[in-house]
N, C-alpha and C. Protein backbone atom coordinates (compact mmCIF):
# COMPACT_ATOMS: atom_id res chain seq x y z
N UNK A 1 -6.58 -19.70 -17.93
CA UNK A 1 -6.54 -19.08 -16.63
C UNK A 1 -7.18 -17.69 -16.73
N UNK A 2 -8.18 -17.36 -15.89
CA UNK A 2 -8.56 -16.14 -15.60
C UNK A 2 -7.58 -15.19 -15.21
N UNK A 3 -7.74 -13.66 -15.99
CA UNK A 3 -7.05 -12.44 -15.91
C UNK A 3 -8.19 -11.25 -15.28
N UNK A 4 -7.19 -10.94 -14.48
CA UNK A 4 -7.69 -10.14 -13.83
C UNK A 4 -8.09 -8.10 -14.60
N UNK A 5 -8.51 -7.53 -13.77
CA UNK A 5 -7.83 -5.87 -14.23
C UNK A 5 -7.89 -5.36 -12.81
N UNK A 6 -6.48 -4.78 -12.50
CA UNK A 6 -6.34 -4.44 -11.27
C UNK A 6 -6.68 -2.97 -11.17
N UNK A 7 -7.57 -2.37 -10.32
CA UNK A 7 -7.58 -0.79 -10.25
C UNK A 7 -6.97 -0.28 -8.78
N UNK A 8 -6.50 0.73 -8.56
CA UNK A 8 -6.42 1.21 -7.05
C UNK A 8 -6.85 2.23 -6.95
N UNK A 9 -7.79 2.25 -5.84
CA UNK A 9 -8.53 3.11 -5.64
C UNK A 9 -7.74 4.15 -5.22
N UNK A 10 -8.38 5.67 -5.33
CA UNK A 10 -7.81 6.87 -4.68
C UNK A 10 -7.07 7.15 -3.07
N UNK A 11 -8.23 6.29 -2.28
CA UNK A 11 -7.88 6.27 -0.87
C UNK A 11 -6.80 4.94 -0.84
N UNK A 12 -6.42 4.15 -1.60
CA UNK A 12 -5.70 2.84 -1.57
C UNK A 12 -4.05 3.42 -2.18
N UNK A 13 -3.98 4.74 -3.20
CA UNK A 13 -3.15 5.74 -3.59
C UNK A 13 -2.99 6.15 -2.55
N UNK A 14 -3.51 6.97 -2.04
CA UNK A 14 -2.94 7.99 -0.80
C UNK A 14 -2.19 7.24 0.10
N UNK A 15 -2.49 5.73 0.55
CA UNK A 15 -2.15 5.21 1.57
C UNK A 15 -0.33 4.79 0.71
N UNK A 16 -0.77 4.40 -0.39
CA UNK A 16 0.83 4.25 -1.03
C UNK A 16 1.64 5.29 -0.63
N UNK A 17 1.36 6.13 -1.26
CA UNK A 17 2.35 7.60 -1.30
C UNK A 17 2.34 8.07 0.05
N UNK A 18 1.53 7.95 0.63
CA UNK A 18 1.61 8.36 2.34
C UNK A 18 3.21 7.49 2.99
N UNK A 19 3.11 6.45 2.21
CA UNK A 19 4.14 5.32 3.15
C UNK A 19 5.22 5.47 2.10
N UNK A 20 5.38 5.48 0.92
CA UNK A 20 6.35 5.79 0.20
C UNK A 20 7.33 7.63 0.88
N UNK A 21 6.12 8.31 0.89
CA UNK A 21 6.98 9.43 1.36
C UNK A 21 7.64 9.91 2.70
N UNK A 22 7.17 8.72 3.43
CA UNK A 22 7.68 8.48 4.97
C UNK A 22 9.19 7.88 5.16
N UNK A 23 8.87 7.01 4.37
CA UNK A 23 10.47 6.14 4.03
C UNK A 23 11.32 7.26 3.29
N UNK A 24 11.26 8.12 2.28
CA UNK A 24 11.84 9.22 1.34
C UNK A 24 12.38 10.11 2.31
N UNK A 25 11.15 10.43 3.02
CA UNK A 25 11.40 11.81 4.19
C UNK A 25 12.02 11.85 5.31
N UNK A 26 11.11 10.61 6.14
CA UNK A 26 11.19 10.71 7.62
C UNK A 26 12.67 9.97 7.54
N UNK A 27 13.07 8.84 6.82
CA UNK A 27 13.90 8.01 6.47
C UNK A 27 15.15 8.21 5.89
N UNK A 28 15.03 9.68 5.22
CA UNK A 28 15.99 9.98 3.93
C UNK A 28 16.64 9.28 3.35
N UNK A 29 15.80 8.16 2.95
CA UNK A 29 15.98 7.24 1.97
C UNK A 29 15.17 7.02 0.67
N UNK A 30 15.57 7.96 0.00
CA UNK A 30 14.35 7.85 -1.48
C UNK A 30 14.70 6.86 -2.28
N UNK A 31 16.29 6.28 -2.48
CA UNK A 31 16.68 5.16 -3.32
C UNK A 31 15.67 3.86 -2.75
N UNK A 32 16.02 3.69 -1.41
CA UNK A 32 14.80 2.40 -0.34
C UNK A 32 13.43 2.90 -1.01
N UNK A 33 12.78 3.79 -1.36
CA UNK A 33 11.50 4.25 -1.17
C UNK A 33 11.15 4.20 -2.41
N UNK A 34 11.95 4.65 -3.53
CA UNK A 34 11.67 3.51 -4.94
C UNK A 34 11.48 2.43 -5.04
N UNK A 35 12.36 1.98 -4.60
CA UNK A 35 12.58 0.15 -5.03
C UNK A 35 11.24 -0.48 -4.28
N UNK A 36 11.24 -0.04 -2.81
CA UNK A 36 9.94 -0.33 -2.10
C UNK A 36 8.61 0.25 -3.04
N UNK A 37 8.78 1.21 -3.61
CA UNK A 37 6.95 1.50 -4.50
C UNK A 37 7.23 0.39 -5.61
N UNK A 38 8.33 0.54 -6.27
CA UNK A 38 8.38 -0.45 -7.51
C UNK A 38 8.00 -2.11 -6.93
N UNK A 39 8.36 -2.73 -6.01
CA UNK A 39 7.70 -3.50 -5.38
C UNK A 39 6.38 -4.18 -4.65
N UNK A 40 5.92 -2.98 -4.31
CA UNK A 40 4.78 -2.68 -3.93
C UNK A 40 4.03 -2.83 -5.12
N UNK A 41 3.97 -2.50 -6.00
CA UNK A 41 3.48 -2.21 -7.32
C UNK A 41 3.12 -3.49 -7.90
N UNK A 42 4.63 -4.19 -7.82
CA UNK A 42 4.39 -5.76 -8.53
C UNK A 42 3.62 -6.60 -7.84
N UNK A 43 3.84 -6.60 -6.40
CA UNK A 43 2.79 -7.13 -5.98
C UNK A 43 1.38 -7.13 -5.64
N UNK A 44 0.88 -6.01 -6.02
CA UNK A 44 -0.53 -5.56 -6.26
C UNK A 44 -1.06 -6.10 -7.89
N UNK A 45 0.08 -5.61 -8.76
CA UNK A 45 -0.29 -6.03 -9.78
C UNK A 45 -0.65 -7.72 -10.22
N UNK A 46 0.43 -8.42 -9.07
CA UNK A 46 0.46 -9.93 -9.53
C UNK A 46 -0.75 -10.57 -9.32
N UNK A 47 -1.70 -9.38 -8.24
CA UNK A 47 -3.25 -10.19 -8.55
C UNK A 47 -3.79 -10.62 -9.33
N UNK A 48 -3.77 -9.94 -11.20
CA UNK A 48 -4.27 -10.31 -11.76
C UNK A 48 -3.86 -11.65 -12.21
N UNK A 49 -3.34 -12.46 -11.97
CA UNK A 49 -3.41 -14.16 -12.05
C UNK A 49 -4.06 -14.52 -11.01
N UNK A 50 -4.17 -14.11 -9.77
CA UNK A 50 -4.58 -15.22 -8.62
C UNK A 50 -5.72 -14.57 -7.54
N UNK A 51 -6.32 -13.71 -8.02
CA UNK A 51 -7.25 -12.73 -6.95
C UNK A 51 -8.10 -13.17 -6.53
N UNK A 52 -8.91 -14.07 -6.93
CA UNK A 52 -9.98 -14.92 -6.28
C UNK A 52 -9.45 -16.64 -5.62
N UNK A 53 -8.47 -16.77 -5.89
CA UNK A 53 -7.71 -18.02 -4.99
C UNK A 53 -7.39 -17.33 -3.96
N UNK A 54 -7.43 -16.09 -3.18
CA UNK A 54 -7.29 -16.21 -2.16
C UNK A 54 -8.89 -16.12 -1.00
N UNK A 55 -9.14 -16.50 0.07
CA UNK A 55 -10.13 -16.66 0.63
C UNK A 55 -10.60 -15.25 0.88
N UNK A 56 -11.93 -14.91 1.18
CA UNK A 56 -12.77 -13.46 1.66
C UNK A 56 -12.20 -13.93 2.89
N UNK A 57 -11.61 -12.52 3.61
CA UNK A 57 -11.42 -12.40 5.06
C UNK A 57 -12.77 -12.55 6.21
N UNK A 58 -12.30 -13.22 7.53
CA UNK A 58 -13.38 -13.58 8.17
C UNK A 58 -12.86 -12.28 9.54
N UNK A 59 -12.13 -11.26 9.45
CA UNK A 59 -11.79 -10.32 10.26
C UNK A 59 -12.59 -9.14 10.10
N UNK A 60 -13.21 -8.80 11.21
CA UNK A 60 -13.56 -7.39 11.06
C UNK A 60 -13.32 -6.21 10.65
N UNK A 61 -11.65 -5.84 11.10
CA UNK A 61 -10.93 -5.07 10.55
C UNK A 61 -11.02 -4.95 8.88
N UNK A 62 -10.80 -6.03 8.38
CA UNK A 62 -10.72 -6.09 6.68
C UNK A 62 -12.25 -5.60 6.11
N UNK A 63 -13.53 -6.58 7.04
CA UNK A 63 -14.38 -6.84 6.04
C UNK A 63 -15.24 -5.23 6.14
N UNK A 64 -14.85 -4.71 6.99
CA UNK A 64 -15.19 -2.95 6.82
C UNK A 64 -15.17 -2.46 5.90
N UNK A 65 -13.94 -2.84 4.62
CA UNK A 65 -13.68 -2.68 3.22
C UNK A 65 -14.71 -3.45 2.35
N UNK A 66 -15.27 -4.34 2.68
CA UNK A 66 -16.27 -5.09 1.95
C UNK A 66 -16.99 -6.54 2.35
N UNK A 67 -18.11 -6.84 2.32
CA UNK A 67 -18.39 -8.25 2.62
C UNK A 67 -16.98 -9.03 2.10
N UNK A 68 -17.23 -8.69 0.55
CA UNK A 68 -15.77 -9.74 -0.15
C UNK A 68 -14.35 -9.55 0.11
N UNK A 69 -13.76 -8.40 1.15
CA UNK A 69 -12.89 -8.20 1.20
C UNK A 69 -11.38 -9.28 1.38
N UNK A 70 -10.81 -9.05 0.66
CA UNK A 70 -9.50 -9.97 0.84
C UNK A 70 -8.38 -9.48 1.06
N UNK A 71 -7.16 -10.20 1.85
CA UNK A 71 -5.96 -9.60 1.65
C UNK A 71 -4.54 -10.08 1.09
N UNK A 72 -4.01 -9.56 0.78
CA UNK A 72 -2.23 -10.30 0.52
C UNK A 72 -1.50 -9.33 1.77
N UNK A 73 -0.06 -9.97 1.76
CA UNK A 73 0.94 -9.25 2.63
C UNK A 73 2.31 -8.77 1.51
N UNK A 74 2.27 -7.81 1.88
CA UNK A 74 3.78 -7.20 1.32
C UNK A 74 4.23 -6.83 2.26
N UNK A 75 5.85 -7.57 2.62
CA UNK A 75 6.43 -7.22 3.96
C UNK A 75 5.32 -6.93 4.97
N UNK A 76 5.14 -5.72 5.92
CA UNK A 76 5.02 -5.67 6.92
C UNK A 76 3.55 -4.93 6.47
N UNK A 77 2.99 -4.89 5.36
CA UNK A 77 1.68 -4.13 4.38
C UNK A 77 0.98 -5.11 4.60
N UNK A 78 -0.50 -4.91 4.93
CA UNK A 78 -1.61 -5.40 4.01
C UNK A 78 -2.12 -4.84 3.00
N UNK A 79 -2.61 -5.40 1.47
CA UNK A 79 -3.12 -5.01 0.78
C UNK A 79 -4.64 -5.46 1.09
N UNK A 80 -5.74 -4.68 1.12
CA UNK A 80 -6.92 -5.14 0.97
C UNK A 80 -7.40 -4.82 -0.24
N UNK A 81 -8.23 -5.95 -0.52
CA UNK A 81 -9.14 -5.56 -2.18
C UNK A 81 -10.07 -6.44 -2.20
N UNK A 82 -10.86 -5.71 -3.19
CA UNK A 82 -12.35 -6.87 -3.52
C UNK A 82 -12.34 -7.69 -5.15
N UNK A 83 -12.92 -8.23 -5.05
CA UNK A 83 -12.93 -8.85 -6.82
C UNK A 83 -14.62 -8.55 -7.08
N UNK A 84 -14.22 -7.97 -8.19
CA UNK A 84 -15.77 -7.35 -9.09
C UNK A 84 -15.87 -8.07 -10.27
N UNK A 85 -16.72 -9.44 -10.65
CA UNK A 85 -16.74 -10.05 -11.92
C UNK A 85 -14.99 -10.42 -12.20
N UNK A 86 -14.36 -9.63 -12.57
CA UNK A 86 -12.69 -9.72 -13.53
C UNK A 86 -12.38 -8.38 -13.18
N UNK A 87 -12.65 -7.76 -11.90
CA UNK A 87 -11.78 -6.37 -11.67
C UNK A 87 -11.36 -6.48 -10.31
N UNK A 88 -10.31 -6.20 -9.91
CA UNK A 88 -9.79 -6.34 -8.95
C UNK A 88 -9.46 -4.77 -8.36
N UNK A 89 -10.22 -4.60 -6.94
CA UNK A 89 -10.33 -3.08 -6.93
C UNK A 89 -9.67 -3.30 -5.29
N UNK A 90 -8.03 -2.61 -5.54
CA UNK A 90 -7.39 -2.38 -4.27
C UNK A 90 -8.19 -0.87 -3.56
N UNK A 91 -8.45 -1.25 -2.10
CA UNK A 91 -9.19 -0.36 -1.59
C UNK A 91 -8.64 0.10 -0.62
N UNK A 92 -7.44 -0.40 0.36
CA UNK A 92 -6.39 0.05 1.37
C UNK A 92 -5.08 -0.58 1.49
N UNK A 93 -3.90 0.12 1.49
CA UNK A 93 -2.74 -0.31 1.77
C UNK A 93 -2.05 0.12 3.33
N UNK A 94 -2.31 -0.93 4.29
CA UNK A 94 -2.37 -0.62 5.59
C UNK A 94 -1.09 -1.03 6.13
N UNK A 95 -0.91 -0.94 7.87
CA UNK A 95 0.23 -1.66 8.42
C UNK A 95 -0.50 -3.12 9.27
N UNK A 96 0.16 -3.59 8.80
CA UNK A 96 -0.54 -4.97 9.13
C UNK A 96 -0.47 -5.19 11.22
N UNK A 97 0.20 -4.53 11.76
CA UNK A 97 -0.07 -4.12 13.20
C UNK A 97 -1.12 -3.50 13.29
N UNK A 98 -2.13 -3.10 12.48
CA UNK A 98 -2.89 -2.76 12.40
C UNK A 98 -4.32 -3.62 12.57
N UNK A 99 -4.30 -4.82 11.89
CA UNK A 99 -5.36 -5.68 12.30
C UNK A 99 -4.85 -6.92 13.02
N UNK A 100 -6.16 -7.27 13.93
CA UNK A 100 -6.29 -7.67 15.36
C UNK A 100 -6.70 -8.91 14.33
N UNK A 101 -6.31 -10.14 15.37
CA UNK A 101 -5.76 -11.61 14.69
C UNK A 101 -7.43 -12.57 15.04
């Protein structure tokens, strides 16, 4: 089975910690706002088994991120990312009310 290497991009960071520190702050819930990054985390990471089994998005919204752009869902998140050869490069972590169906 193909292995992946997952990277996240800088602007795909900010969008983490942007939403991690909303839940911490706005929320005053930092115990929720761990467990939610530690989660978040695994499931970005679990691409590297399955990143190209999922289909290139046929949405506008996504493919702005790339011709190849793809997504997963975490809870109420989209992750978008592209696959490069065996690199898997997360490029936005959005609110999925966010893209139009």
């Amino acid at each position: 089975m193909k292995k992946y290497v997952v990277r996240i991009s800088a602007t795909a960071q900010n969008d983490i910690f942007e939403i991690v520190d909303y839940i911490s702050e706005i929320y005053k819930a930092p115990r929720t706002a761990e467990k939610y990054l530690i989660e978040l985390y695994d499931t970005i990471f679990s691409l590297e088994n399955f990143a190209e089994s999922i289909a290139v998005s046929d949405k506008a919204d996504i493919l702005k991120f790339g011709l190849n752009a793809r997504t997963i869902v975490f809870k109420k998140l989209i992750i978008v990312y592209t696959v490069h050869s065996n690199t898997v490069l997360v490029k936005a972590v959005i609110s999925g009310a966010l893209i139009k169906s």
